[in-house]
C-alpha atoms as a PDB file:
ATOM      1  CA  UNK A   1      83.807 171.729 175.954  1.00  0.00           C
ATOM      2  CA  UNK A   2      85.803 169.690 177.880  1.00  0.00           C
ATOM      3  CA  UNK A   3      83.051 167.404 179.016  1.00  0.00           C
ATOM      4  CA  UNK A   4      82.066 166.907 175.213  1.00  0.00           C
ATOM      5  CA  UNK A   5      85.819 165.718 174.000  1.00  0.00           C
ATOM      6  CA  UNK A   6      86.163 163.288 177.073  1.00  0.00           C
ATOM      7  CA  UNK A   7      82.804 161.810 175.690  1.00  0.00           C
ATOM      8  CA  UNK A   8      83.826 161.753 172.297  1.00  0.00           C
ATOM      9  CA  UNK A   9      87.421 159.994 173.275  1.00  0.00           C
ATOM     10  CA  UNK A  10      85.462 157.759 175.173  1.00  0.00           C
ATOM     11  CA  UNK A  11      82.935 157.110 171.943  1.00  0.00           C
ATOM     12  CA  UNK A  12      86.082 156.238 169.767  1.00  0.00           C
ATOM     13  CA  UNK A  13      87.666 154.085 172.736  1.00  0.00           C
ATOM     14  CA  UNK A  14      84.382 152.192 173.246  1.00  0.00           C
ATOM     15  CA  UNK A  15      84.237 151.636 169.418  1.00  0.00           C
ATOM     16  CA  UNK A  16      87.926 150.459 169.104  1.00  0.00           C
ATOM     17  CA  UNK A  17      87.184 148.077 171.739  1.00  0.00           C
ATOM     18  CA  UNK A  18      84.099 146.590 170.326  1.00  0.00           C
ATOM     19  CA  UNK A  19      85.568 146.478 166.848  1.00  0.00           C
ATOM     20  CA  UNK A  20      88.707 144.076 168.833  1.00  0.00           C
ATOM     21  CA  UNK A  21      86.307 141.702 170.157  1.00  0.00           C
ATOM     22  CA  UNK A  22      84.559 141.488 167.133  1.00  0.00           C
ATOM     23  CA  UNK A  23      87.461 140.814 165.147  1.00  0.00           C
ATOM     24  CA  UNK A  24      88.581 138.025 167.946  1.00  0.00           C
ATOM     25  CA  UNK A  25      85.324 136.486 168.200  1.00  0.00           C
ATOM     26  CA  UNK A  26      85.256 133.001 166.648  1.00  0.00           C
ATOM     27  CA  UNK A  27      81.653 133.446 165.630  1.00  0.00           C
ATOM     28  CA  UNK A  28      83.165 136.496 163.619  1.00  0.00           C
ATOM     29  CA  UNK A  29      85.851 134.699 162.252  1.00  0.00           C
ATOM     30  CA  UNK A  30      83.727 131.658 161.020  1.00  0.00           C
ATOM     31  CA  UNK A  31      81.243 134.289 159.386  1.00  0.00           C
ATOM     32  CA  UNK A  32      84.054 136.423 157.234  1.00  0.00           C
ATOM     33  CA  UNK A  33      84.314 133.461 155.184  1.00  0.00           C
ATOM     34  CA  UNK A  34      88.220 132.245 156.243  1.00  0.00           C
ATOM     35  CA  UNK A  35      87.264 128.543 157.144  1.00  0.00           C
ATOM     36  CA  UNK A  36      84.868 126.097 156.046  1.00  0.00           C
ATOM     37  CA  UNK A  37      85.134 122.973 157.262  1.00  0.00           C
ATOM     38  CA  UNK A  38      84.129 119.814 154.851  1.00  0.00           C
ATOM     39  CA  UNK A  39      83.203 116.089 155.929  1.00  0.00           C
ATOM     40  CA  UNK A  40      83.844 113.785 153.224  1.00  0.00           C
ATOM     41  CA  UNK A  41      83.749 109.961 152.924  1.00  0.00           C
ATOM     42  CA  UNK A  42      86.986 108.701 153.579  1.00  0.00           C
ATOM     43  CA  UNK A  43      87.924 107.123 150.233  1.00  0.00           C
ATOM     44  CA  UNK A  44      87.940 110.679 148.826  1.00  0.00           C
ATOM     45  CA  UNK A  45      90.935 111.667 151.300  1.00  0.00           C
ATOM     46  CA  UNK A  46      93.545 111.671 148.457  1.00  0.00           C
ATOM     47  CA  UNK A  47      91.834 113.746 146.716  1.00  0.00           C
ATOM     48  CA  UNK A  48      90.594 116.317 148.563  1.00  0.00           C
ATOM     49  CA  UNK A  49      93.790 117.114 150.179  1.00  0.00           C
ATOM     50  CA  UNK A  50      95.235 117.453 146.318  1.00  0.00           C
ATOM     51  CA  UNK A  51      92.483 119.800 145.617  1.00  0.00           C
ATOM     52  CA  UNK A  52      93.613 121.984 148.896  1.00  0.00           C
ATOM     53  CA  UNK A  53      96.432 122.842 148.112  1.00  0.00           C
ATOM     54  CA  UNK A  54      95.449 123.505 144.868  1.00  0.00           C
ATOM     55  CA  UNK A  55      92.669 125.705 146.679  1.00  0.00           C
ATOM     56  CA  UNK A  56      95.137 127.106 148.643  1.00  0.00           C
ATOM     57  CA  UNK A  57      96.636 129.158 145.709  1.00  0.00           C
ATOM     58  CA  UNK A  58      93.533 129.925 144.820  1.00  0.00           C
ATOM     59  CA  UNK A  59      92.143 131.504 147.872  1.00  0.00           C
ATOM     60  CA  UNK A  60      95.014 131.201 149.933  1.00  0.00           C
ATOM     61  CA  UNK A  61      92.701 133.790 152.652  1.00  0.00           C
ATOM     62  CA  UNK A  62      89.737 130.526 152.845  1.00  0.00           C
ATOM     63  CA  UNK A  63      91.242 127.622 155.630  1.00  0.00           C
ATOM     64  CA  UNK A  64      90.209 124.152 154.576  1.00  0.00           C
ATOM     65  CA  UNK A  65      89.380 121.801 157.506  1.00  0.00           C
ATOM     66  CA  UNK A  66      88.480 118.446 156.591  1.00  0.00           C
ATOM     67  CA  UNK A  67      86.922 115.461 158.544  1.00  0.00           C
ATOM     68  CA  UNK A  68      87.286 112.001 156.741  1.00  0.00           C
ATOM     69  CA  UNK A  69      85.070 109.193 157.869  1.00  0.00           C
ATOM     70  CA  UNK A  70      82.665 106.545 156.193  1.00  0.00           C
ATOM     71  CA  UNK A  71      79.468 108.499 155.350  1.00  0.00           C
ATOM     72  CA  UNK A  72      77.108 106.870 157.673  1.00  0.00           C
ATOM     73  CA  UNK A  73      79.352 108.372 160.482  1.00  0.00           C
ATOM     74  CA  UNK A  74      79.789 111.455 159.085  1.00  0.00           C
ATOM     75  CA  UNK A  75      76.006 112.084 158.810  1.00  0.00           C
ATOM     76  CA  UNK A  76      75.475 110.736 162.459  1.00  0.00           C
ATOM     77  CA  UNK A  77      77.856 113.799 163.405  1.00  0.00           C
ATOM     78  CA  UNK A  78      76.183 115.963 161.371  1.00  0.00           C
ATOM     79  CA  UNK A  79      72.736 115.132 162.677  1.00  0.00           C
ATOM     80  CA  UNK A  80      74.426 115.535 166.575  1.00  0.00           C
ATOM     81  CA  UNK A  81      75.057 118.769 165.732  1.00  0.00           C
ATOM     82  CA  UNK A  82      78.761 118.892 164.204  1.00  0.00           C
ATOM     83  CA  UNK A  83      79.852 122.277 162.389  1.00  0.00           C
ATOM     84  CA  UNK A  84      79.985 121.800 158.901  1.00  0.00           C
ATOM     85  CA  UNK A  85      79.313 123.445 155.829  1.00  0.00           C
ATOM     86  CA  UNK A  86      79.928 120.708 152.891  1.00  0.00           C
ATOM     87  CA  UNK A  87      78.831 116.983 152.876  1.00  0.00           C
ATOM     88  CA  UNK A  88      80.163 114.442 150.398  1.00  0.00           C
ATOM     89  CA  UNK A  89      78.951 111.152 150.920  1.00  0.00           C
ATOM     90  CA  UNK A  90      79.816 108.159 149.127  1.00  0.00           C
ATOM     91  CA  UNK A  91      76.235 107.235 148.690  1.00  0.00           C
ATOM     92  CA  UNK A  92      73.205 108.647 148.172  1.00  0.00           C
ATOM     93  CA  UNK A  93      71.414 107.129 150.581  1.00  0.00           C
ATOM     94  CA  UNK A  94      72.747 108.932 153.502  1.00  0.00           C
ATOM     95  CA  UNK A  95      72.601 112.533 151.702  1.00  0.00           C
ATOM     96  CA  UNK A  96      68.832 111.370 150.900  1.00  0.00           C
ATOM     97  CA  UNK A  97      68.324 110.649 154.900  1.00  0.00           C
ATOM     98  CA  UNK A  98      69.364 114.388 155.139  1.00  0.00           C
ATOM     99  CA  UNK A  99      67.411 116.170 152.732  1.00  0.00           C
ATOM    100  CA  UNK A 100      63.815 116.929 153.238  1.00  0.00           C
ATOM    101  CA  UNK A 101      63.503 116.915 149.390  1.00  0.00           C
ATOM    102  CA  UNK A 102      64.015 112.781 148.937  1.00  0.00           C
ATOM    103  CA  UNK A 103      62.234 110.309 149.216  1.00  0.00           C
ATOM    104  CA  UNK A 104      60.144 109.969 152.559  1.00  0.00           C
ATOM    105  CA  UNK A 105      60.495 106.229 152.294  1.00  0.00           C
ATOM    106  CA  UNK A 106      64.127 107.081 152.723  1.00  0.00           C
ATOM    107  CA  UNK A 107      64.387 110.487 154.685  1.00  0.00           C
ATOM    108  CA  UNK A 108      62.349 108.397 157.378  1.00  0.00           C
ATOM    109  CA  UNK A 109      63.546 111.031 160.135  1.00  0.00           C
ATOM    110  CA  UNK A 110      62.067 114.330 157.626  1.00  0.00           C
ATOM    111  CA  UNK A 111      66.025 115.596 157.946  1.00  0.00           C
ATOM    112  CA  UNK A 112      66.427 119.106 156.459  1.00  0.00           C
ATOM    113  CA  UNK A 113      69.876 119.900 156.460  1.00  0.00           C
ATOM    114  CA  UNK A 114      70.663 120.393 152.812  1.00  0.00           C
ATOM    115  CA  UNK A 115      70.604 123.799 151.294  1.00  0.00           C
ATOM    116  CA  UNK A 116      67.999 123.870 148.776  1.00  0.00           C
ATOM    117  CA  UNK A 117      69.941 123.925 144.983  1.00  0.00           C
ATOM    118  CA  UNK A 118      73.046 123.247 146.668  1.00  0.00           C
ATOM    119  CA  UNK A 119      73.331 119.256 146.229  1.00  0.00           C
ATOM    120  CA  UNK A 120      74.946 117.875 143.108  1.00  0.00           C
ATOM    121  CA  UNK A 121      76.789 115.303 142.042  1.00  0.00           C
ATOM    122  CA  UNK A 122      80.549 115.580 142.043  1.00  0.00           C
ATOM    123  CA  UNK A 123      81.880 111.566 140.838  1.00  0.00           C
ATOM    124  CA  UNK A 124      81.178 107.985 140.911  1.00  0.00           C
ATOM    125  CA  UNK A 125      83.564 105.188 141.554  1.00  0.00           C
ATOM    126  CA  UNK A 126      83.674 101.260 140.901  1.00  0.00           C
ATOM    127  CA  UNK A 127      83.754  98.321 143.544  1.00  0.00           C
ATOM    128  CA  UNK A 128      87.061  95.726 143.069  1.00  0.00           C
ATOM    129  CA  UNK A 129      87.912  92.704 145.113  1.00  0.00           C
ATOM    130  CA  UNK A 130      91.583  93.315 146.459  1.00  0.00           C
ATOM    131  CA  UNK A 131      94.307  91.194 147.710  1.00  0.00           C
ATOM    132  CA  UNK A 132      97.718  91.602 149.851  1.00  0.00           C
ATOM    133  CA  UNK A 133     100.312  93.142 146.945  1.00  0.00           C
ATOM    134  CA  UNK A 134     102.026  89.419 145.779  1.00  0.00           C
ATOM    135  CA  UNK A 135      99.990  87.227 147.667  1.00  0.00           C
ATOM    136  CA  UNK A 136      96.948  86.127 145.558  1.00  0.00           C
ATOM    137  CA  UNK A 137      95.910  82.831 146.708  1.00  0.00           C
ATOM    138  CA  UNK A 138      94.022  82.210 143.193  1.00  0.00           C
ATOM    139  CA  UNK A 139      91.081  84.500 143.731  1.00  0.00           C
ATOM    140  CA  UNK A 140      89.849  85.543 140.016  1.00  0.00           C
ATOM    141  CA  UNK A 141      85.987  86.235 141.084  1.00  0.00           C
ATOM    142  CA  UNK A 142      83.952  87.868 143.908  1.00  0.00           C
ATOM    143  CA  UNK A 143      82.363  84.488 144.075  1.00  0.00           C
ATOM    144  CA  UNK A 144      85.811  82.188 145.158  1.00  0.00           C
ATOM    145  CA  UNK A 145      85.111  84.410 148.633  1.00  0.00           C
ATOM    146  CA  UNK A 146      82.805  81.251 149.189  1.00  0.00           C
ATOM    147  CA  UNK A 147      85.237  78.901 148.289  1.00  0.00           C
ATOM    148  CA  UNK A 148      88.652  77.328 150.523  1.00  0.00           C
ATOM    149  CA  UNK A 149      90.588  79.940 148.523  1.00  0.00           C
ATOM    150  CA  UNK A 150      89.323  82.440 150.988  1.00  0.00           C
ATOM    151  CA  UNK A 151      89.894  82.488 155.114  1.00  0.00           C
ATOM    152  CA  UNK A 152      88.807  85.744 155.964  1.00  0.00           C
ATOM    153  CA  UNK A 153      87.434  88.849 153.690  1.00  0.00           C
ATOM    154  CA  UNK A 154      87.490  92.223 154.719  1.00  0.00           C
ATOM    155  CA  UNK A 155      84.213  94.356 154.222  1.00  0.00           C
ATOM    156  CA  UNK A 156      82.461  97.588 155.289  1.00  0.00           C
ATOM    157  CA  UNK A 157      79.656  97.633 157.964  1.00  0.00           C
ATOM    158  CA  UNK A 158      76.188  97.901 156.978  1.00  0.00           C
ATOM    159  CA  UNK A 159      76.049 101.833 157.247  1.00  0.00           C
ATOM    160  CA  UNK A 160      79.412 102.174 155.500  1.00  0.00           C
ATOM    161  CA  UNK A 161      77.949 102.393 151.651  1.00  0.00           C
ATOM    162  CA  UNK A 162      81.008 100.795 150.618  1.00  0.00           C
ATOM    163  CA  UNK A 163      79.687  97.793 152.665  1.00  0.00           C
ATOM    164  CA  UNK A 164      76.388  98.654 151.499  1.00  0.00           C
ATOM    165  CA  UNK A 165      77.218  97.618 147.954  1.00  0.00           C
ATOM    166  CA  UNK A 166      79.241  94.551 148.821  1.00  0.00           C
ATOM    167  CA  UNK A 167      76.078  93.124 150.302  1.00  0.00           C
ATOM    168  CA  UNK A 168      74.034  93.989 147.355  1.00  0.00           C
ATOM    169  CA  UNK A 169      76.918  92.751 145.105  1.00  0.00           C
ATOM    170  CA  UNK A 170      76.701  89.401 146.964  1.00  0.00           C
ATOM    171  CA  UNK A 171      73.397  89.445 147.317  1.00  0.00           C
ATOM    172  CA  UNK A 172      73.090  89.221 143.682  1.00  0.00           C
ATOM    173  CA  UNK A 173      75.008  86.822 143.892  1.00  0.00           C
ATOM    174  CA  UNK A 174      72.913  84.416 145.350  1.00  0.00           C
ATOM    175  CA  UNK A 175      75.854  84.096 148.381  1.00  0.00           C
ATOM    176  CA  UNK A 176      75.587  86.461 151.324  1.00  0.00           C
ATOM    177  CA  UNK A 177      73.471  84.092 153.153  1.00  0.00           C
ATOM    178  CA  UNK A 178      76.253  81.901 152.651  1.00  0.00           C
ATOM    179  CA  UNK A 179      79.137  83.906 153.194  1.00  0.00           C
ATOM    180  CA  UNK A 180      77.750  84.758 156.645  1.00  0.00           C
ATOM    181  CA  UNK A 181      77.250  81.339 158.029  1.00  0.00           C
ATOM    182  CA  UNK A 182      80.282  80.415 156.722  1.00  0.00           C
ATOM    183  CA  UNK A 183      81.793  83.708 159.415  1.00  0.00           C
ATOM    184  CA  UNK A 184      83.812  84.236 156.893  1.00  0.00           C
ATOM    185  CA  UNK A 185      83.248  88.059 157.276  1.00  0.00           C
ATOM    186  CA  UNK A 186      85.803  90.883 158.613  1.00  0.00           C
ATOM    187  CA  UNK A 187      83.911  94.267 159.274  1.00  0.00           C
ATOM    188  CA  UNK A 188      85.494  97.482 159.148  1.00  0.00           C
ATOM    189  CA  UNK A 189      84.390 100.757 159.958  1.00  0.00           C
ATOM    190  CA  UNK A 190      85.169 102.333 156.767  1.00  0.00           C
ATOM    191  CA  UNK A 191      86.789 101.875 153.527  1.00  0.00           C
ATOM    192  CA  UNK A 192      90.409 102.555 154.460  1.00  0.00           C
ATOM    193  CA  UNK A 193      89.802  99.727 156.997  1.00  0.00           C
ATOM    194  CA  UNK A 194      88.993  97.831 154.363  1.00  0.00           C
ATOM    195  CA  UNK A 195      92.212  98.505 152.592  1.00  0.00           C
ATOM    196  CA  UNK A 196      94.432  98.558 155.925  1.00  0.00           C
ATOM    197  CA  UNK A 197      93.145  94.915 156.656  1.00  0.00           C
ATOM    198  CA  UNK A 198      94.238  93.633 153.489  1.00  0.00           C
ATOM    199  CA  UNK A 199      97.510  95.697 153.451  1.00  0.00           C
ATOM    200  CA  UNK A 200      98.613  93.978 156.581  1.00  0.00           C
ATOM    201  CA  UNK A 201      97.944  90.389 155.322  1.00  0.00           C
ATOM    202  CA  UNK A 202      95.321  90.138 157.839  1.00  0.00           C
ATOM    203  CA  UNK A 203      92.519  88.768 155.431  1.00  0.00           C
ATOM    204  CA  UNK A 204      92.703  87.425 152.342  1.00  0.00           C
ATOM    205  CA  UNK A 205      90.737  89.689 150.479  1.00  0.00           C
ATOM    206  CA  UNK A 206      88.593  92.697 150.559  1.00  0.00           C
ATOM    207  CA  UNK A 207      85.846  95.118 148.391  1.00  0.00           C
ATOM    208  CA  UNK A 208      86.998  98.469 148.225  1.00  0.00           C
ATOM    209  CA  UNK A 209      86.399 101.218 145.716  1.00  0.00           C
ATOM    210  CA  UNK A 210      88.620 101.074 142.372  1.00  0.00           C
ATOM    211  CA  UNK A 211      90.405 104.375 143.371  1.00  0.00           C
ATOM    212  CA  UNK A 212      91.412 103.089 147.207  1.00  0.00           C
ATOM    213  CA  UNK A 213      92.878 100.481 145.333  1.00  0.00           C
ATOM    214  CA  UNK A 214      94.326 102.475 143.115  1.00  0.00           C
ATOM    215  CA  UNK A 215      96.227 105.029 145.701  1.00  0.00           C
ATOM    216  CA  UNK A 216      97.885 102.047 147.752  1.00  0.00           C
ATOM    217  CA  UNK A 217     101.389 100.227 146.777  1.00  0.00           C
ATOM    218  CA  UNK A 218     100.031  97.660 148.905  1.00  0.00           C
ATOM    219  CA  UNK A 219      97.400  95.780 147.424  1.00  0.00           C
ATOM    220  CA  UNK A 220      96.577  94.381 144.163  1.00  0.00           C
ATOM    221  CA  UNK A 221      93.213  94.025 142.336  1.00  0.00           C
ATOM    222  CA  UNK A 222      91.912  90.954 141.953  1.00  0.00           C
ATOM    223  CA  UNK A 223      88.210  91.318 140.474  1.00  0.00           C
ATOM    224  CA  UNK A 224      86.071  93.894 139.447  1.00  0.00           C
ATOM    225  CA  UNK A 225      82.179  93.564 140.856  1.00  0.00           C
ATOM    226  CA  UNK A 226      80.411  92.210 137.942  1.00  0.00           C
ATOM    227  CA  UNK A 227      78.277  94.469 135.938  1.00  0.00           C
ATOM    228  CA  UNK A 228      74.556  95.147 137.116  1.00  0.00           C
ATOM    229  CA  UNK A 229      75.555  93.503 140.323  1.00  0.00           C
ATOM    230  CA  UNK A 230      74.827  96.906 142.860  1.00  0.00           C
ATOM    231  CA  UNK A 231      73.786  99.982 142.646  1.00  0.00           C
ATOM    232  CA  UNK A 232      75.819 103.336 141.048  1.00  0.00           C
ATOM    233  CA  UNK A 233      77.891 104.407 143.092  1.00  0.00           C
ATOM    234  CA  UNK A 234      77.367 108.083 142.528  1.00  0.00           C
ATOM    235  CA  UNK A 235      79.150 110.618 145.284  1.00  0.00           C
ATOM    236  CA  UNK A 236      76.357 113.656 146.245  1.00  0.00           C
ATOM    237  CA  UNK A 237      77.760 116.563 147.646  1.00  0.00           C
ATOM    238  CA  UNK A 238      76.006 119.910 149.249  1.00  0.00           C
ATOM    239  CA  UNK A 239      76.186 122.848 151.121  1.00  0.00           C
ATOM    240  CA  UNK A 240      74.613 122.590 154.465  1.00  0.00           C
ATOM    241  CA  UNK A 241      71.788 124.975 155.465  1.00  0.00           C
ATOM    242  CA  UNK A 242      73.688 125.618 158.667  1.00  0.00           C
ATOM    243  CA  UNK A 243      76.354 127.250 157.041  1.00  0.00           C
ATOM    244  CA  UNK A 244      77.734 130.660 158.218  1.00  0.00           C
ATOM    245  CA  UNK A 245      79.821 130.669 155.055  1.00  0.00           C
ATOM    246  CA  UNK A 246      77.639 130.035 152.353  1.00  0.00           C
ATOM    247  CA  UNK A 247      79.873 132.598 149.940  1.00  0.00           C
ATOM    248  CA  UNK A 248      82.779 130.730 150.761  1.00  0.00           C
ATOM    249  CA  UNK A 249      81.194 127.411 150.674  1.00  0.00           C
ATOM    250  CA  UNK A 250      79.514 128.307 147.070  1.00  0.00           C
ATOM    251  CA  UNK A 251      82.694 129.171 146.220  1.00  0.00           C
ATOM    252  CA  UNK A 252      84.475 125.991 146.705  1.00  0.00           C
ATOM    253  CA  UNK A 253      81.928 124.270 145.765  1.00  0.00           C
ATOM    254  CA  UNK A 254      82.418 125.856 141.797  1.00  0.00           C
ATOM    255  CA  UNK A 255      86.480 124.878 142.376  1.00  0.00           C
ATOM    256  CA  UNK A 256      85.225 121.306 142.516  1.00  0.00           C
ATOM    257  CA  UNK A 257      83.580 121.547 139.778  1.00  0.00           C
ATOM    258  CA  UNK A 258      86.369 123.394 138.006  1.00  0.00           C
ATOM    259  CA  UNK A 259      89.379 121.613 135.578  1.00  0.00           C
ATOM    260  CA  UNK A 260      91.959 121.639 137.906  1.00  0.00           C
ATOM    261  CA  UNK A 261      89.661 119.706 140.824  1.00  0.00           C
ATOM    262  CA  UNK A 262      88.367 117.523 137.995  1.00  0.00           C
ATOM    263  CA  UNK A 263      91.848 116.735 137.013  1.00  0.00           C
ATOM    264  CA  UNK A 264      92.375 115.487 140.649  1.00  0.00           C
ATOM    265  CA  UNK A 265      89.428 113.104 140.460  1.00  0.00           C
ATOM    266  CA  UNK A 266      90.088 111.593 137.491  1.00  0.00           C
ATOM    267  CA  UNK A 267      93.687 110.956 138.346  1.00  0.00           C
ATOM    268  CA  UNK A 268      92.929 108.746 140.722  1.00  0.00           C
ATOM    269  CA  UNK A 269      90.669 107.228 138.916  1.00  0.00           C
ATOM    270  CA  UNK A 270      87.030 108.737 140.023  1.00  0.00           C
ATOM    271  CA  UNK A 271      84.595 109.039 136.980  1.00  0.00           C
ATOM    272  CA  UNK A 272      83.126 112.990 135.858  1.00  0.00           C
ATOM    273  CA  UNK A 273      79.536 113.157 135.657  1.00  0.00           C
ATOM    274  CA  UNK A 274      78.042 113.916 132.719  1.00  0.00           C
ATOM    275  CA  UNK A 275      78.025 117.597 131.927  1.00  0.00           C
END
């Protein structure tokens, strides 16, 4: 009798234990849903950190951990093996490269790291031509970048898609060619370079995204790109097949696509798609 209630203290001891480590175990804790973490192209910072604490009421129990970068870098990370569970790229290029269901012109690599269903598209933006706040030296077009009005312009690398569509913008055109040989060219790694460069007064000009423009005291806009002159520029987002939180993830997901994350977006001047 004795032998059989040692054993069964033992049994409940054993069990406590386990359940402890369980409970401490950061594989545990990332499963039970408390922490996603989300990469998203940097010229979405302002809003995404409006719409957490907005989440935060919410689901004040799910921790939001972001990682802001341009897109091209944030994919790299995510190919190398990064935890995350939501991608929003400013382009669509690099969620294509991602997700075995595009284009295999484009997905050259045969990616598959988006959930299937899980990929939508949560806003689109416009491309401007900004200045240092006060100190326009007479630059009305995207074209006077060729001209002595312009020293220096500021512009995103070729796997930033924010520098993506300033070539094809200039491209159009008819003046990249020239813009290079003329080393006229700044590159930045992302689109808040972009904007920092031309905060500082250290170029005359650069392209950013209507709504960088828009969140900084800093600058002023100058031109918009003219019309036809690139491609949409549509923002995919998805859930990532290596998820260990897809409830939580799905869950956020249908916040962002909710009034109050909406509200965010277009108060900073992103565009809805249509419904």
């Amino acid at each position: 009798m004795r032998l059989f209630k040692r054993v069964a203290v033992m049994f409940v001891v054993l069990s406590l234990c386990s359940a402890i480590v369980l409970e401490r175990s950061p594989l545990a804790h990332a499963a039970d849903g408390k922490t996603l973490v989300v990469f998203a192209a940097a010229s979405m910072t302002e809003s995404m950190n409006k719409i957490a604490e907005l989440y935060a009421k919410a689901a004040p129990d799910v921790k939001i951990i972001y990682n802001f970068d341009s897109s091209g870098t944030l994919k790299t990370q995510i190919q190398e093996g990064a935890d995350c569970d939501i991608f929003i790229s400013a382009g669509q290029r690099q969620m294509n490269q991602m997700d075995i269901s595009a284009d295999p012109s484009v997905n050259t690599e045969k990616l598959d790291f988006v959930l299937e269903g899980a990929r939508f598209d949560i806003v689109s933006n416009k491309v401007v031509m900004i200045v240092p706040k006060g100190r326009n030296p007479g630059i009305r077009d995207f074209k006077d970048a060729v001209t002595d009005r312009v020293s220096l312009i500021a512009l995103g690398n070729s796997d930033v898609p924010v520098g993506q569509y300033s070539e094809e913008i200039y491209k159009n055109l008819g003046l990249w060619d020239q813009l290079n040989s003329q080393k006229k060219i700044s590159f930045a790694s992302n689109v808040k370079e972009v904007l920092s460069q031309v905060a500082a007064g250290a170029v005359d000009c650069g392209v950013v995204y209507s709504t960088d423009a828009a969140t900084s005291s800093e600058v002023d806009i100058a031109a918009s790109a003219p019309d036809g002159s690139h491609s949409p520029v549509t923002y995919p987002a998805a859930i990532l097949k290596r998820t260990k939180n897809e409830p939580a993830a799905r869950a956020f997901v249908e916040f962002l696509k909710g009034d109050e994350a909406s509200g965010v977006f277009e108060g900073i001047g992103f565009s809805l798609p249509s419904k």
